[in-house]
PDB file of N, CA and C in Angstrom:
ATOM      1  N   UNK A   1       6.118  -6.528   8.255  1.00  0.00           N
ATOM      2  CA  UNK A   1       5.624  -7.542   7.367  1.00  0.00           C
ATOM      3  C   UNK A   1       6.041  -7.174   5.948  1.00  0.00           C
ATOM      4  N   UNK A   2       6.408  -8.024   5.349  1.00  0.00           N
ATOM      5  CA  UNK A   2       6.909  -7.781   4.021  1.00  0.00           C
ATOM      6  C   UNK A   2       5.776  -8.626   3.156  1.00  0.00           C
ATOM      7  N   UNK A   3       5.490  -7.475   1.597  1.00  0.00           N
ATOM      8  CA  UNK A   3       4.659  -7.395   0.440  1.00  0.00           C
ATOM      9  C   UNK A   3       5.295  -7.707  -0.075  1.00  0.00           C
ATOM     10  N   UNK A   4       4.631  -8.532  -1.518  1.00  0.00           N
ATOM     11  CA  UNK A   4       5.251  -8.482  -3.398  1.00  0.00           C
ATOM     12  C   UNK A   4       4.270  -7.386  -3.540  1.00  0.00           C
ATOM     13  N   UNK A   5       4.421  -7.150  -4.332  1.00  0.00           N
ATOM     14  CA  UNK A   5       3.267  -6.088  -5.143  1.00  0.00           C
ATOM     15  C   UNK A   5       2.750  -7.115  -6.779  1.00  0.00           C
ATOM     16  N   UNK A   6       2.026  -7.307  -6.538  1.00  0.00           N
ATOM     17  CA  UNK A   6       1.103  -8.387  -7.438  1.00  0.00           C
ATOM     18  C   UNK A   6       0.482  -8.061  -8.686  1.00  0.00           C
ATOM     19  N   UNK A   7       0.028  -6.702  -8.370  1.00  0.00           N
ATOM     20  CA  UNK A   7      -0.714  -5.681  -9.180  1.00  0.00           C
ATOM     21  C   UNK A   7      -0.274  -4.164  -9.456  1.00  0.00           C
ATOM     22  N   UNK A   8       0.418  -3.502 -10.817  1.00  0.00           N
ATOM     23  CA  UNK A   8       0.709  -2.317 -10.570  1.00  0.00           C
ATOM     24  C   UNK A   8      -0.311  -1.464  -9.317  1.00  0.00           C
ATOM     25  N   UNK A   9       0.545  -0.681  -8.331  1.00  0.00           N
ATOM     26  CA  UNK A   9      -0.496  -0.178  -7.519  1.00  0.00           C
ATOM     27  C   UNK A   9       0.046   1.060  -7.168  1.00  0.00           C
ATOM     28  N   UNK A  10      -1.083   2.337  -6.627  1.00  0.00           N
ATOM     29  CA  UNK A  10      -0.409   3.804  -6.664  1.00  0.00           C
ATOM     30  C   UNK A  10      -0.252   3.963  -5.477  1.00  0.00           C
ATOM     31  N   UNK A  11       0.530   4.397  -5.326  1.00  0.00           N
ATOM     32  CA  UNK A  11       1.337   4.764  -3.531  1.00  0.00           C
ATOM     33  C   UNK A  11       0.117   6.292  -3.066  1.00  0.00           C
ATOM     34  N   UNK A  12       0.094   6.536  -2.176  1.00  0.00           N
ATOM     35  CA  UNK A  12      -1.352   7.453  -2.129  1.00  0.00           C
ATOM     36  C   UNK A  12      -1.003   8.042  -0.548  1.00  0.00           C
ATOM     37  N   UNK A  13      -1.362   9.255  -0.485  1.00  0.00           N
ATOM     38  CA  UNK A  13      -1.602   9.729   0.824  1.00  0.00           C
ATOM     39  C   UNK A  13      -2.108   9.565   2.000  1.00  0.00           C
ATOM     40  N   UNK A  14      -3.041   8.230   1.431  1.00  0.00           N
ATOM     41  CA  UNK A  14      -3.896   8.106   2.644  1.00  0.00           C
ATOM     42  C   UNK A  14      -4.589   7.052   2.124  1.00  0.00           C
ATOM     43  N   UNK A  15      -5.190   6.072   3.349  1.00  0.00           N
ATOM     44  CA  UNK A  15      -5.798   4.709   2.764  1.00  0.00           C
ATOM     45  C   UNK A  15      -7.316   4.860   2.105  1.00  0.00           C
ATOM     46  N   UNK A  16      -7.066   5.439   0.875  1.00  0.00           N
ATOM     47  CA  UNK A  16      -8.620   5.526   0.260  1.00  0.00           C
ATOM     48  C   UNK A  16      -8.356   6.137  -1.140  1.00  0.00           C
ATOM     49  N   UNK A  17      -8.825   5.780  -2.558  1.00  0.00           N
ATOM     50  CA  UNK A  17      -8.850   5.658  -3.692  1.00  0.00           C
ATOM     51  C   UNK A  17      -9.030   7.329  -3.821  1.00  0.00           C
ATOM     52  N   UNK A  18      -9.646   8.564  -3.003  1.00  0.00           N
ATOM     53  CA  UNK A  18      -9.659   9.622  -3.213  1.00  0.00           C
ATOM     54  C   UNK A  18      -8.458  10.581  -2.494  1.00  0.00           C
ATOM     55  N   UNK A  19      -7.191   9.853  -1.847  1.00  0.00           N
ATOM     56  CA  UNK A  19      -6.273  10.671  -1.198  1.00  0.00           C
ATOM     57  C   UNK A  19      -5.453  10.722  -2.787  1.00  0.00           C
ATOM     58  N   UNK A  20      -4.764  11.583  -2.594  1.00  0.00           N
ATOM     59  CA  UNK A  20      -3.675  12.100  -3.768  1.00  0.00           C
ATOM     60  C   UNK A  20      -2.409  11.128  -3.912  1.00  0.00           C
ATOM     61  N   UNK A  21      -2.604  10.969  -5.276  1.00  0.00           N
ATOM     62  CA  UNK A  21      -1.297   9.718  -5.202  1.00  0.00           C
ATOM     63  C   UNK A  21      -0.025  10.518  -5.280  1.00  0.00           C
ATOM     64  N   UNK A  22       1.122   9.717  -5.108  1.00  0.00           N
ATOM     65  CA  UNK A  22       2.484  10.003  -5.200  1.00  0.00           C
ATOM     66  C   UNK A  22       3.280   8.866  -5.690  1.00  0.00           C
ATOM     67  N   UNK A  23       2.831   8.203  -6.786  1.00  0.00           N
ATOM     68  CA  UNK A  23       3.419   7.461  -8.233  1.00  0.00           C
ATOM     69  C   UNK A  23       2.993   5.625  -8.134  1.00  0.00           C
ATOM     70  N   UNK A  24       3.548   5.447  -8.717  1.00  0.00           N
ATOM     71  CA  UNK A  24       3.165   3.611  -8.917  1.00  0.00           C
ATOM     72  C   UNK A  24       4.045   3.125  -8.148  1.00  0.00           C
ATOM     73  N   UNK A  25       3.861   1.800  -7.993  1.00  0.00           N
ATOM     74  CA  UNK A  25       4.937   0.515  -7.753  1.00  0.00           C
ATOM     75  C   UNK A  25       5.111  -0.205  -8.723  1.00  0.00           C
ATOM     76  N   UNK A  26       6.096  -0.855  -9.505  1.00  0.00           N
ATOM     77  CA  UNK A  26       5.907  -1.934 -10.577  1.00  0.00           C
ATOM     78  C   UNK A  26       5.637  -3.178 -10.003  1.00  0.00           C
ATOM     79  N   UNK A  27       4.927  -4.514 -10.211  1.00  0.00           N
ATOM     80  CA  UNK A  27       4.902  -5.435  -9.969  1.00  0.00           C
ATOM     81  C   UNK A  27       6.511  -6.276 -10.144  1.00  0.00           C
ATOM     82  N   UNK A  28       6.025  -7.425  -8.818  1.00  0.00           N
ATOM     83  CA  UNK A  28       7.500  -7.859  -8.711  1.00  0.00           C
ATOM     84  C   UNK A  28       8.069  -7.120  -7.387  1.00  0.00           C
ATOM     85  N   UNK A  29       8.204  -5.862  -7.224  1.00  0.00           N
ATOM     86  CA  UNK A  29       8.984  -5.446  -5.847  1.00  0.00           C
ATOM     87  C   UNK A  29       8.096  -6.004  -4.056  1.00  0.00           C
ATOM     88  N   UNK A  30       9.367  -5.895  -3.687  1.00  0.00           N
ATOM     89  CA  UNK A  30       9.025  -6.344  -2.225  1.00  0.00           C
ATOM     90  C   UNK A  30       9.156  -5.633  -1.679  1.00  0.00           C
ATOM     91  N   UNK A  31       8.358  -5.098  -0.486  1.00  0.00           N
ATOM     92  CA  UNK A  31       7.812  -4.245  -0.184  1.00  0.00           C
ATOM     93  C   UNK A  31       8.135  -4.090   1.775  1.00  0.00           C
ATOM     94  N   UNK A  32       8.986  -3.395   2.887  1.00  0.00           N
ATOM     95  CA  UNK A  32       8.765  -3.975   4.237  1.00  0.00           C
ATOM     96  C   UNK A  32       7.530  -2.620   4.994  1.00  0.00           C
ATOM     97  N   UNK A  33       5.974  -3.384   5.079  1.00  0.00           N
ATOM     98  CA  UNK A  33       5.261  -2.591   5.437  1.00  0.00           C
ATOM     99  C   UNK A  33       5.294  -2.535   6.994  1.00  0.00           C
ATOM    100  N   UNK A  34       4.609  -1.302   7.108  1.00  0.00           N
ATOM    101  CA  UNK A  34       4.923  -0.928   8.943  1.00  0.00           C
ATOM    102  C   UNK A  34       3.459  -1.673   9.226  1.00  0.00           C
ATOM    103  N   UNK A  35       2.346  -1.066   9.060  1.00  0.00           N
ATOM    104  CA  UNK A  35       1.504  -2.040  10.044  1.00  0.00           C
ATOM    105  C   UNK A  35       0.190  -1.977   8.463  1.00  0.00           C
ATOM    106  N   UNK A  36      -0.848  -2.584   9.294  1.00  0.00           N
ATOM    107  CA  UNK A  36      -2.239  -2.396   7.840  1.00  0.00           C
ATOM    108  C   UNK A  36      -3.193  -1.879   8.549  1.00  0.00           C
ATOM    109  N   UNK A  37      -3.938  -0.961   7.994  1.00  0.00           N
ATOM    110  CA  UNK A  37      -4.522  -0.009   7.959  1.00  0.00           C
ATOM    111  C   UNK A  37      -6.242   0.404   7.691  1.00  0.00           C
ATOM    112  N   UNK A  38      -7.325  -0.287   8.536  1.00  0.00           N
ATOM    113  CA  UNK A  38      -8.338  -0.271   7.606  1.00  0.00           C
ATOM    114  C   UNK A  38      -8.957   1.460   6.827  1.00  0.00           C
ATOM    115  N   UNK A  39      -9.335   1.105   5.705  1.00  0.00           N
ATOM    116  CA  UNK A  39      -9.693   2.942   5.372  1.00  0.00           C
ATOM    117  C   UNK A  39     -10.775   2.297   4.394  1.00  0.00           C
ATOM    118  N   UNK A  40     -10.927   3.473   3.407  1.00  0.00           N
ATOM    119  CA  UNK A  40     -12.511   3.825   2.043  1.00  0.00           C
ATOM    120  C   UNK A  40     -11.572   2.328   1.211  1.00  0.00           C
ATOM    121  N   UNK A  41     -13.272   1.639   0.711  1.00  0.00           N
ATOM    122  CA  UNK A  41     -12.715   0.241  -0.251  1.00  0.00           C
ATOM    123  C   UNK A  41     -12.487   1.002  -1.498  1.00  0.00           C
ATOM    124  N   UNK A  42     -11.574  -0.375  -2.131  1.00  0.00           N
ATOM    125  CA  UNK A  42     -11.432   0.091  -3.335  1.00  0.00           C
ATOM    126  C   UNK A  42     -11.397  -1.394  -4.045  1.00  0.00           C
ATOM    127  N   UNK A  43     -12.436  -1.503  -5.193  1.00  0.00           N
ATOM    128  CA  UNK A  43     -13.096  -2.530  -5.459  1.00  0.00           C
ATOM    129  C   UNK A  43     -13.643  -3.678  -4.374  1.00  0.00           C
ATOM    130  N   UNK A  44     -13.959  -3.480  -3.559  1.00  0.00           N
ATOM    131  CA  UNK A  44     -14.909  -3.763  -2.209  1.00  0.00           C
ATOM    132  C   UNK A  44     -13.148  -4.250  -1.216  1.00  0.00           C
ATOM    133  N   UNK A  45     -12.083  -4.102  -1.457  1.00  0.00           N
ATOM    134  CA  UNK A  45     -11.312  -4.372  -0.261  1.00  0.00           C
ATOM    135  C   UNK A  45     -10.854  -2.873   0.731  1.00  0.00           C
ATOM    136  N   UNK A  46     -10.860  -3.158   1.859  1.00  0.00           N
ATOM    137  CA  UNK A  46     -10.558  -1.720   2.817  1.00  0.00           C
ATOM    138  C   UNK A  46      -9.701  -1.778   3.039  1.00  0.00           C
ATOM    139  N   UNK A  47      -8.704  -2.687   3.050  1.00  0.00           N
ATOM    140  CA  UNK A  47      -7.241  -2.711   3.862  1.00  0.00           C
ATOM    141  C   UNK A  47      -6.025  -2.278   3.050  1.00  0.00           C
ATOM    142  N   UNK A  48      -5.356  -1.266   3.523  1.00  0.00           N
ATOM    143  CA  UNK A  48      -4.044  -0.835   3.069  1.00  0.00           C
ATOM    144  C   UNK A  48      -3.025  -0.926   3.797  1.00  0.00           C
ATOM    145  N   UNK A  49      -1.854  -1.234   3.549  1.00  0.00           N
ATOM    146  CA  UNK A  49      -0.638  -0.975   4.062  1.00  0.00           C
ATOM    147  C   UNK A  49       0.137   0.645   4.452  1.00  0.00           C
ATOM    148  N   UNK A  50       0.236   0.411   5.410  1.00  0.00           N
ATOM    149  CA  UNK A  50       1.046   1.949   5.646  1.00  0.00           C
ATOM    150  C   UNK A  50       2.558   1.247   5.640  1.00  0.00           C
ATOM    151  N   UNK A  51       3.612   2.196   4.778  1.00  0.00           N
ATOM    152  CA  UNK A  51       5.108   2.502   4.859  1.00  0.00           C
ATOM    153  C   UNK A  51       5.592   3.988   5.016  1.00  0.00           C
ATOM    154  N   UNK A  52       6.216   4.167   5.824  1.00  0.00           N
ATOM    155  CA  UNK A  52       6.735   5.581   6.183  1.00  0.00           C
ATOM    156  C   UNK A  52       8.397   5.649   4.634  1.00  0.00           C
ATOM    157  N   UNK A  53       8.232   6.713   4.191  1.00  0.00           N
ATOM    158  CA  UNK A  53       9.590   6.867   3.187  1.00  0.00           C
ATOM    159  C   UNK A  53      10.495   7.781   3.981  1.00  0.00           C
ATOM    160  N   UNK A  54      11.486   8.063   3.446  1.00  0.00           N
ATOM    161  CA  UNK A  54      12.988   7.917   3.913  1.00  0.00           C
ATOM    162  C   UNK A  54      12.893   9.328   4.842  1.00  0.00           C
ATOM    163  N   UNK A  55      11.528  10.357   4.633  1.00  0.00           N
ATOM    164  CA  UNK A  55      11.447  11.705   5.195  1.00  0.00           C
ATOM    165  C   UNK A  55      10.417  11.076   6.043  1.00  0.00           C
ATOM    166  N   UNK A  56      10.019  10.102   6.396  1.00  0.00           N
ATOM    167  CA  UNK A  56       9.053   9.524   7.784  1.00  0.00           C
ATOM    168  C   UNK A  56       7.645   9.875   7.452  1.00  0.00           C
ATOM    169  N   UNK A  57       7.303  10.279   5.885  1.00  0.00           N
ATOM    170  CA  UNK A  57       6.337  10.877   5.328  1.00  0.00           C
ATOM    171  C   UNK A  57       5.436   9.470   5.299  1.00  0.00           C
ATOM    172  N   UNK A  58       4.215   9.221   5.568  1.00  0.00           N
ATOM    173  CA  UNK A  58       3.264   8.006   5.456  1.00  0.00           C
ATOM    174  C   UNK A  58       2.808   7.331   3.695  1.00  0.00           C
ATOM    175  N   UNK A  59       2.832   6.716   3.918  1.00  0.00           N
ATOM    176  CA  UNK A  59       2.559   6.177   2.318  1.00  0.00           C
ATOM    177  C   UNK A  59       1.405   5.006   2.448  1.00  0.00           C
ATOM    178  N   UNK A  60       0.278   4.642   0.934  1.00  0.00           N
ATOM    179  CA  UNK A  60      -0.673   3.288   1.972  1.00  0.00           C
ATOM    180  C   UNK A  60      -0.248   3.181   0.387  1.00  0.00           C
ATOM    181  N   UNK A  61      -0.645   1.635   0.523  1.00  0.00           N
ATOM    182  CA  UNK A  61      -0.492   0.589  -0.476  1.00  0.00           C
ATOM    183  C   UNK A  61      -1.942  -0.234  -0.191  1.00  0.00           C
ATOM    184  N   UNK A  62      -2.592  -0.572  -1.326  1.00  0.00           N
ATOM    185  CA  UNK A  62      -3.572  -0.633  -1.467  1.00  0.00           C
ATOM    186  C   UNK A  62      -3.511  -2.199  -1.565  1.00  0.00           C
ATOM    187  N   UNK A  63      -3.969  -3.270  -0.650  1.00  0.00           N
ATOM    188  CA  UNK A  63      -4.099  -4.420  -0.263  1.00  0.00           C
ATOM    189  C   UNK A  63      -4.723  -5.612  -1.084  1.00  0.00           C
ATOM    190  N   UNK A  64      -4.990  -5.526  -2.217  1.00  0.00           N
ATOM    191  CA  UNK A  64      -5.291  -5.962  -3.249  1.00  0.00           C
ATOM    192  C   UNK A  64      -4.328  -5.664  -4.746  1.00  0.00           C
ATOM    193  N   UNK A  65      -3.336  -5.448  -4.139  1.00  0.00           N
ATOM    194  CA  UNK A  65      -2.390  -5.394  -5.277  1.00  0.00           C
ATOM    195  C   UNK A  65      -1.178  -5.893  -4.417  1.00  0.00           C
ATOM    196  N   UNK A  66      -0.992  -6.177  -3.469  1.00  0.00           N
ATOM    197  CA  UNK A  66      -0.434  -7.096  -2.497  1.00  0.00           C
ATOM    198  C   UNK A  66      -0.140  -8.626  -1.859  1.00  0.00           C
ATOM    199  N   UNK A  67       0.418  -9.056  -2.363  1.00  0.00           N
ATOM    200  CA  UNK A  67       0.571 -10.588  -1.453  1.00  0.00           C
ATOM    201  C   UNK A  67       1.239 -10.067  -0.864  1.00  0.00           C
ATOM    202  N   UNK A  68       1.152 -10.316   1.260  1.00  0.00           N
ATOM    203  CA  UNK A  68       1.482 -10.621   1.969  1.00  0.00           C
ATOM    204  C   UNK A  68       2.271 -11.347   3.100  1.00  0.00           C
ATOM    205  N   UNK A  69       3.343 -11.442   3.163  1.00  0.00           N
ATOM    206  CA  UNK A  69       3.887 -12.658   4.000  1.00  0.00           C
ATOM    207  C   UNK A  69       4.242 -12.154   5.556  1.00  0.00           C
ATOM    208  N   UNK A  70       4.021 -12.375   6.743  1.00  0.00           N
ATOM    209  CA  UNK A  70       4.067 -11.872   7.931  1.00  0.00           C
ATOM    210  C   UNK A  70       5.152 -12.285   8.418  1.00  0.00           C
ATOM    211  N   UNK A  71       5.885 -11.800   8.662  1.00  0.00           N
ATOM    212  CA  UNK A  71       7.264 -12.056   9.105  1.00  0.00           C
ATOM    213  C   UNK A  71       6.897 -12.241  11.011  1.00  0.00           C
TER     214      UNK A  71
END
C-alpha cells in the first residue's frame, strides 16, 4: 500500500511514540508500506505503518501523518 506523508513524521523503531527514532520524512513523499501495524497511540491514533529499509531493518510510520491509498 502506498502513503503521502501529510505531516512531517519520525521514522521510529517500533510502533509507539517511546521506540527510538531514526530521522524524519518531509511532507510530500510517497511512501510503499509493507503492512499496518496496531501499537502505543500517539495523539489517540494506534496505527502505524511498517517499511522494511534497504538492510530489511523494520521502520513504523506513524498513521496520522499519513494519507493512505491501498493499492
Amino acid at each position: 500500500m502506498k502513503g503521502k506523508i501529510v505531516r512531517r513524521v519520525n521514522i521510529r523503531t517500533g510502533p509507539g511514540k517511546r521506540f527510538k527514532s531514526l530521522g524524519t520524512v518531509q511532507v510530500g513523499r510517497v511512501l510503499e508500506f509493507e503492512k499496518r501495524v496496531e501499537g502505543e497511540a500517539l495523539d489517540g491514533i494506534n496505527l502505524w505503518y511498517l517499511l522494511r529499509n534497504n538492510q530489511g531493518k523494520k521502520q513504523y510510520y506513524w498513521a496520522g501523518a499519513i494519507d493512505v491509498e491501498i493499492d
